[in-house]
PDB file of N, CA and C in Angstrom:
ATOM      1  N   UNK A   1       0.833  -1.179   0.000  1.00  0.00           N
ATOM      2  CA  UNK A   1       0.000   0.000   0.000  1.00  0.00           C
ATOM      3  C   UNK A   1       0.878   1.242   0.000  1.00  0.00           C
ATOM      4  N   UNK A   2       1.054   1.749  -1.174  1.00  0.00           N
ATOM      5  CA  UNK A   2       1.984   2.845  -1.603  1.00  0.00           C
ATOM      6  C   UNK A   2       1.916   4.539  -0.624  1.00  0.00           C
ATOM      7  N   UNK A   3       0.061   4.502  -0.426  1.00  0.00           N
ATOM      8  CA  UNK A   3      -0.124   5.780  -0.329  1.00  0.00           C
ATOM      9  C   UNK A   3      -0.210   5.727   1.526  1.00  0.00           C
ATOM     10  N   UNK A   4       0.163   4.706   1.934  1.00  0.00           N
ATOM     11  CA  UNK A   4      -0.322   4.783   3.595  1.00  0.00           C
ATOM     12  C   UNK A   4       0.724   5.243   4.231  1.00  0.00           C
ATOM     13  N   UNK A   5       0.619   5.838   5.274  1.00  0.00           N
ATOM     14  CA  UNK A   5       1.487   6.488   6.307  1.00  0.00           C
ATOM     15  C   UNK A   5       2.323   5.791   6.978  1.00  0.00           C
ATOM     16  N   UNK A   6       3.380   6.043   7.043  1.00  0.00           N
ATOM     17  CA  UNK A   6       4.185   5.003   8.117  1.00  0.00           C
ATOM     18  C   UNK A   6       4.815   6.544   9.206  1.00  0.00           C
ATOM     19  N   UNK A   7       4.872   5.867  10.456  1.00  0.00           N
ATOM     20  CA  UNK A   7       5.622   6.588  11.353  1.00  0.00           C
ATOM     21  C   UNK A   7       6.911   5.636  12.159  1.00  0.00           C
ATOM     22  N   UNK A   8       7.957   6.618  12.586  1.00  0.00           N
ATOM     23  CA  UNK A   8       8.940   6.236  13.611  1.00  0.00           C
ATOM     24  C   UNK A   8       8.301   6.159  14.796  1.00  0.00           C
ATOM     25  N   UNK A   9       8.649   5.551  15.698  1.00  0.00           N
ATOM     26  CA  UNK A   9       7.865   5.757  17.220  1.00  0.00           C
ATOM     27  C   UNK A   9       8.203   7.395  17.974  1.00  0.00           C
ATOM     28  N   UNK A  10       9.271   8.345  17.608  1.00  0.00           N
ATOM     29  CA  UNK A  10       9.013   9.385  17.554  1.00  0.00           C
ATOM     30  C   UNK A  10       7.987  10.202  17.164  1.00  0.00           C
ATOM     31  N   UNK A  11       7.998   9.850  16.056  1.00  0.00           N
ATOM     32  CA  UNK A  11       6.600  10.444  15.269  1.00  0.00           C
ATOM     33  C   UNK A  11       4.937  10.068  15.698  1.00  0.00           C
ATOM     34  N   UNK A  12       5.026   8.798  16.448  1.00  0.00           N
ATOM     35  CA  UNK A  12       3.618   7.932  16.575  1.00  0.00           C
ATOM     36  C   UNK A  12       3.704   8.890  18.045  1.00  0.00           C
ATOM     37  N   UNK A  13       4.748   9.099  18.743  1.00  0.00           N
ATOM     38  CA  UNK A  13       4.391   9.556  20.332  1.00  0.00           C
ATOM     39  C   UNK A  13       4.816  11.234  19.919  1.00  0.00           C
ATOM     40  N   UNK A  14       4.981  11.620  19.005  1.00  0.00           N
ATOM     41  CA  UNK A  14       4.167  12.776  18.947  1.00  0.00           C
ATOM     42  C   UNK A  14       2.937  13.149  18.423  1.00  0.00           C
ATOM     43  N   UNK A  15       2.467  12.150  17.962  1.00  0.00           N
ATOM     44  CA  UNK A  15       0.527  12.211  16.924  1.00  0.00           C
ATOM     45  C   UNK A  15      -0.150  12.569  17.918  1.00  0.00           C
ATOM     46  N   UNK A  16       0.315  11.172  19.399  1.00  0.00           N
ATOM     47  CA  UNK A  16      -0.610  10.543  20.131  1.00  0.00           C
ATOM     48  C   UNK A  16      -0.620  11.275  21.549  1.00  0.00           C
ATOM     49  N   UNK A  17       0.478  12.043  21.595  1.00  0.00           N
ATOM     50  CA  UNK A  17       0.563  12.924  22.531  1.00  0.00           C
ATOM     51  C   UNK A  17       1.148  11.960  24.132  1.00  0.00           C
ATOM     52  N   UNK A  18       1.873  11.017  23.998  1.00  0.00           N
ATOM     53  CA  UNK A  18       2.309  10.155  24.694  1.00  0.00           C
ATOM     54  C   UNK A  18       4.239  10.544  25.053  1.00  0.00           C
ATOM     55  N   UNK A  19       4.424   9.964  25.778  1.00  0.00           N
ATOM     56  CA  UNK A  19       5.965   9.459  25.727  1.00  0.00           C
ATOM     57  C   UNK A  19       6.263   8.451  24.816  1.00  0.00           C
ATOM     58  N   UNK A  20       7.964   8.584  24.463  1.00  0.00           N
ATOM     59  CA  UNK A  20       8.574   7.396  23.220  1.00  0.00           C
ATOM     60  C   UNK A  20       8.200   6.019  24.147  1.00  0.00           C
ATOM     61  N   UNK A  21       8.333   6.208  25.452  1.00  0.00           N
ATOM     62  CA  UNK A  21       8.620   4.850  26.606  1.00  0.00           C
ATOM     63  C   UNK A  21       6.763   4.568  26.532  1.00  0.00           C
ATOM     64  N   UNK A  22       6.111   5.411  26.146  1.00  0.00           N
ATOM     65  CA  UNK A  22       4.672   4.430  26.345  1.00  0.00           C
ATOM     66  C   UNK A  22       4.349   3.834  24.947  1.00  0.00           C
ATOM     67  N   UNK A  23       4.945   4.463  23.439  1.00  0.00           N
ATOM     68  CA  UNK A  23       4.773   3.551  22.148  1.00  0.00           C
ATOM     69  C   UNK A  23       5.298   2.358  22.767  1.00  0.00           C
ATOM     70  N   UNK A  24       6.630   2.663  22.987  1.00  0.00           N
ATOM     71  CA  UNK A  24       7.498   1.222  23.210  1.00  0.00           C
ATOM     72  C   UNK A  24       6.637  -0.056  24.397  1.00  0.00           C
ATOM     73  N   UNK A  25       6.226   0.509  25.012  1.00  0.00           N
ATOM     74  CA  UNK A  25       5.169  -0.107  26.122  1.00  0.00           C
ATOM     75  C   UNK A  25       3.753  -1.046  25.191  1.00  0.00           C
ATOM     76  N   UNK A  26       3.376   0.011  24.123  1.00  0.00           N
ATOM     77  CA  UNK A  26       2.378  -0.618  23.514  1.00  0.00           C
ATOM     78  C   UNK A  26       2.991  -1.795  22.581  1.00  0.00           C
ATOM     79  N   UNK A  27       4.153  -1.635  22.407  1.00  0.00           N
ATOM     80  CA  UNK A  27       4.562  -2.442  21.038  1.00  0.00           C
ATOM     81  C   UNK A  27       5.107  -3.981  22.163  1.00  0.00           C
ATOM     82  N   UNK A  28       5.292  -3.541  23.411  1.00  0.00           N
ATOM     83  CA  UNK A  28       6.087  -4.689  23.874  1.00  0.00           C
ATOM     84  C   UNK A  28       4.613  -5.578  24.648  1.00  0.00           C
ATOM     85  N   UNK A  29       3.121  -4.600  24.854  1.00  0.00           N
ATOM     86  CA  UNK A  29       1.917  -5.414  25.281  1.00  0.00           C
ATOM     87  C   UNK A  29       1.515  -6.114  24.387  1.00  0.00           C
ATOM     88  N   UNK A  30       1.615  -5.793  23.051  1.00  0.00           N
ATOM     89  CA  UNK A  30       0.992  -6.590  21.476  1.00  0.00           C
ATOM     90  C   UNK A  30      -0.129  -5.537  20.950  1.00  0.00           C
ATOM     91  N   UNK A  31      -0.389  -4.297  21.590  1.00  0.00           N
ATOM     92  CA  UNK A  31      -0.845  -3.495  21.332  1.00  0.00           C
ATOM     93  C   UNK A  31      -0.767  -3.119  19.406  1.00  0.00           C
ATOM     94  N   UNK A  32       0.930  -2.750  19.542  1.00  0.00           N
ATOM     95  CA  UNK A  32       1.634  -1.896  18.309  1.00  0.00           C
ATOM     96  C   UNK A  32       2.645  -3.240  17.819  1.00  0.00           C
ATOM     97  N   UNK A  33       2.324  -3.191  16.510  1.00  0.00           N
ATOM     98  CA  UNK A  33       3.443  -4.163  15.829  1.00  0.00           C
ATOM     99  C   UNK A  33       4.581  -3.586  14.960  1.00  0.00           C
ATOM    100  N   UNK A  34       5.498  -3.784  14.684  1.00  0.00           N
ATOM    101  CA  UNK A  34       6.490  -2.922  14.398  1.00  0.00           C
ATOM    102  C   UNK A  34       6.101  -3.560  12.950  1.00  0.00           C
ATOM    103  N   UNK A  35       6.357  -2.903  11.916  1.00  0.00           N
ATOM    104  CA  UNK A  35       5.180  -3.257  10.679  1.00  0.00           C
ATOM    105  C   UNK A  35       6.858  -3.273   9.275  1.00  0.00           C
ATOM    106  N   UNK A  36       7.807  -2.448   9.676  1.00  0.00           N
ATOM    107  CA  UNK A  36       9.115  -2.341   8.922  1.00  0.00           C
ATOM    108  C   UNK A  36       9.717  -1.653   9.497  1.00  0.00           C
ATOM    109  N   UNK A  37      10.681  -1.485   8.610  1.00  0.00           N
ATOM    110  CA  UNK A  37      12.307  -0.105   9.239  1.00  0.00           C
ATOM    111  C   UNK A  37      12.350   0.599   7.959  1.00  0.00           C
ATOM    112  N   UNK A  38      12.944   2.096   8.937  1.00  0.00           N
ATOM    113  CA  UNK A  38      13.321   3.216   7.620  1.00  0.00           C
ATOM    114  C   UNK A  38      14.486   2.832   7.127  1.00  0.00           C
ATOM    115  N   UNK A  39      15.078   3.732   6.721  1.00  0.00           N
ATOM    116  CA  UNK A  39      16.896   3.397   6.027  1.00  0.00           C
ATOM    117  C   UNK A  39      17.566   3.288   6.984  1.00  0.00           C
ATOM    118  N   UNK A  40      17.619   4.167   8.038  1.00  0.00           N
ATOM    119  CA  UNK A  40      18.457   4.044   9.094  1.00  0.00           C
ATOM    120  C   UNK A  40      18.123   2.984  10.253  1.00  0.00           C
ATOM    121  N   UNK A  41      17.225   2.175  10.028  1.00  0.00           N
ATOM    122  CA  UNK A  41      17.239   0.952  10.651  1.00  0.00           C
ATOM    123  C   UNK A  41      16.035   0.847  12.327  1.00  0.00           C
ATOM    124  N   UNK A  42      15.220   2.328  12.038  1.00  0.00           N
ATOM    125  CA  UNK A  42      14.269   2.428  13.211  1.00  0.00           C
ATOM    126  C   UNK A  42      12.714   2.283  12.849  1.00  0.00           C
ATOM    127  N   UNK A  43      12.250   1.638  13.884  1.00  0.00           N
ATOM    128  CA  UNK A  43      11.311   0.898  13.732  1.00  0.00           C
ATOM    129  C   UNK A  43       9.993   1.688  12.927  1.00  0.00           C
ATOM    130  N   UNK A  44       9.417   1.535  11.921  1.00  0.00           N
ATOM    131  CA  UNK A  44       7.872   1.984  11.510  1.00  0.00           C
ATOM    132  C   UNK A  44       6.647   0.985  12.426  1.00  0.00           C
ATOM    133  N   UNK A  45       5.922   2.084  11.996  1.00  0.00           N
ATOM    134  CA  UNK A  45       4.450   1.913  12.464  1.00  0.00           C
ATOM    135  C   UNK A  45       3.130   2.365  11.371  1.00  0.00           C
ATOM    136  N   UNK A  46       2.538   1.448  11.130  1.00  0.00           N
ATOM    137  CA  UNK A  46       1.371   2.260  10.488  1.00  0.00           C
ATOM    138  C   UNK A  46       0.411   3.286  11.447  1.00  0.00           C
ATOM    139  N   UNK A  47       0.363   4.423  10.665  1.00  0.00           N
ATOM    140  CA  UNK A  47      -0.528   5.143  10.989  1.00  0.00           C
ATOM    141  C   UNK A  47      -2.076   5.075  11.996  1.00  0.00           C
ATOM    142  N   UNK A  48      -2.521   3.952  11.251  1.00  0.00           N
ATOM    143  CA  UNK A  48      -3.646   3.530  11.229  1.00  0.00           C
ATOM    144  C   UNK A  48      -3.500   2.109  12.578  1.00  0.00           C
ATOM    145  N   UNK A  49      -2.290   1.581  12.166  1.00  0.00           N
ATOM    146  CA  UNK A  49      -1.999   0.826  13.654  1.00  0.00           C
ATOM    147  C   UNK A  49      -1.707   1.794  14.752  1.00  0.00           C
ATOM    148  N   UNK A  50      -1.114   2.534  15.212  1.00  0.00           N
ATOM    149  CA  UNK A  50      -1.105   3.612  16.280  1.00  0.00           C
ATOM    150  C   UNK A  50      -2.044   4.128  16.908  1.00  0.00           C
ATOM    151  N   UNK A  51      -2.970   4.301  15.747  1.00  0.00           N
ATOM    152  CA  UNK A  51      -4.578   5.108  16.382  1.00  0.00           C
ATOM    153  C   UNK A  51      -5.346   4.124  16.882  1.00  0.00           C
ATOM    154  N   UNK A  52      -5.126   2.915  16.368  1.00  0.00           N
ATOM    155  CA  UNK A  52      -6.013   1.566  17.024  1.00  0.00           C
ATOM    156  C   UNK A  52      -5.477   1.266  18.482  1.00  0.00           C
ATOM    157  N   UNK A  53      -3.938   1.170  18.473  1.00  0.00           N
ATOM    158  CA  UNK A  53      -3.583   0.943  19.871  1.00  0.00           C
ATOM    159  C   UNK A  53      -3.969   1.948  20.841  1.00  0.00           C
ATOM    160  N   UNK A  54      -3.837   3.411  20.527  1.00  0.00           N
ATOM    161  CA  UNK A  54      -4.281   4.713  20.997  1.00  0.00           C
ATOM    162  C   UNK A  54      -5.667   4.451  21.435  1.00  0.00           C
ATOM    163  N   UNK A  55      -6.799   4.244  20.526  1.00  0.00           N
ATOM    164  CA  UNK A  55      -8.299   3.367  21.050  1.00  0.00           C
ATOM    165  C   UNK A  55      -8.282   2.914  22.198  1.00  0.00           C
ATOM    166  N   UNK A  56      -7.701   1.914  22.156  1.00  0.00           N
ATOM    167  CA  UNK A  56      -7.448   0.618  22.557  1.00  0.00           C
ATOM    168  C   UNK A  56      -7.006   0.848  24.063  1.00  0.00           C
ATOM    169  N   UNK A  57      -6.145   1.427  24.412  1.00  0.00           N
ATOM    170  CA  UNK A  57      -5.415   1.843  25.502  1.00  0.00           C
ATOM    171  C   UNK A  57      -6.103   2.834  26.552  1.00  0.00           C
ATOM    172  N   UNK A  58      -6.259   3.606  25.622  1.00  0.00           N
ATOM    173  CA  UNK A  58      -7.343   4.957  26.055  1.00  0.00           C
ATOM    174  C   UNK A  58      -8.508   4.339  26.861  1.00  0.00           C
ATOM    175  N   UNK A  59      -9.616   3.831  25.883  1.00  0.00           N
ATOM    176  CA  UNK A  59     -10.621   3.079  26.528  1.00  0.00           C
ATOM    177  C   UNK A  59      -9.998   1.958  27.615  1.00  0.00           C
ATOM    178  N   UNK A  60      -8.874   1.918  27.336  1.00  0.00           N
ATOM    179  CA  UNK A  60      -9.596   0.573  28.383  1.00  0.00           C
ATOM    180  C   UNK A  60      -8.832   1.147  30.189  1.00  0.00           C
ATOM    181  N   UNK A  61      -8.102   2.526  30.185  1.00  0.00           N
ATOM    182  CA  UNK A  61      -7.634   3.369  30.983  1.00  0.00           C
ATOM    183  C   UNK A  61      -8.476   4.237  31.390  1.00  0.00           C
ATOM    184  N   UNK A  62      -9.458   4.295  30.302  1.00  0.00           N
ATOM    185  CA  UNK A  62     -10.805   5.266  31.213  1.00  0.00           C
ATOM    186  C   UNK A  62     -11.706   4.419  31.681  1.00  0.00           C
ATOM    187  N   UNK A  63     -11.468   2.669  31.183  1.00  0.00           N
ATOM    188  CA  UNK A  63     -12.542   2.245  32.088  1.00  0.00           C
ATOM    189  C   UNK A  63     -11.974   1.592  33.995  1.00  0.00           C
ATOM    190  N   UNK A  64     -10.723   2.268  33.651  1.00  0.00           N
ATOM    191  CA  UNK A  64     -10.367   1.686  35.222  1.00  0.00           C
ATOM    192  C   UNK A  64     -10.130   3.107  36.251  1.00  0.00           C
ATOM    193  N   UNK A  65     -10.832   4.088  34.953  1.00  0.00           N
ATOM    194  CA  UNK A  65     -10.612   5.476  36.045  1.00  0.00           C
ATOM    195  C   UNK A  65     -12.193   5.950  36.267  1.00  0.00           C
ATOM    196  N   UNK A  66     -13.272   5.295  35.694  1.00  0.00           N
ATOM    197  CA  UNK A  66     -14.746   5.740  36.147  1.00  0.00           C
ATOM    198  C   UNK A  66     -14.504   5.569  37.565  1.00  0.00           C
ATOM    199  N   UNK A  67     -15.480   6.226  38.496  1.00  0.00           N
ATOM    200  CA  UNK A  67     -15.301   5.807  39.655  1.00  0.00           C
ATOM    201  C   UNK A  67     -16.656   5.078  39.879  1.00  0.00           C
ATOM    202  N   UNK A  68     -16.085   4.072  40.658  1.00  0.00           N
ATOM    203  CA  UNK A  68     -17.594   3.176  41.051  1.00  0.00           C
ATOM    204  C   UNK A  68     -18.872   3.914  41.919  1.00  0.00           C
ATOM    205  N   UNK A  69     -20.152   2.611  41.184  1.00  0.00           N
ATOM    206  CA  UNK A  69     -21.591   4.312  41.304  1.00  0.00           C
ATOM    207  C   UNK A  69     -22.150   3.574  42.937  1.00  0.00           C
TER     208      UNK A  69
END
């Protein structure tokens, strides 16, 4: 897929508004899959994988911060 986005985990934890140490956190839960490498040998991410783990994480961090009724 020619036209899709790839990011560095720099780039994914600046989209997502995170730290580099919480991509790396998602990629080491099975969250984020490391999908290829640039030239210089650092890890890509699809776009579209980032925002799913971002989902993913989010929800399931706001469901352990509701407070019980």
């Amino acid at each position: 897929m020619e036209d899709e986005l790839w990011l560095t985990a720099r780039e994914a934890a600046d989209l997502t508004g995170v730290s580099l140490q919480t991509i790396y956190s998602w990629e080491r839960r099975g969250h984020l899959k490391v999908e290829g490498l640039d030239h210089r040998g650092q890890k890509l991410f699809r776009h579209l994988s980032v925002a799913q783990a971002e989902k993913a994480t989010r929800a399931k961090a706001k469901r352990l911060l509701v407070p019980a009724a």
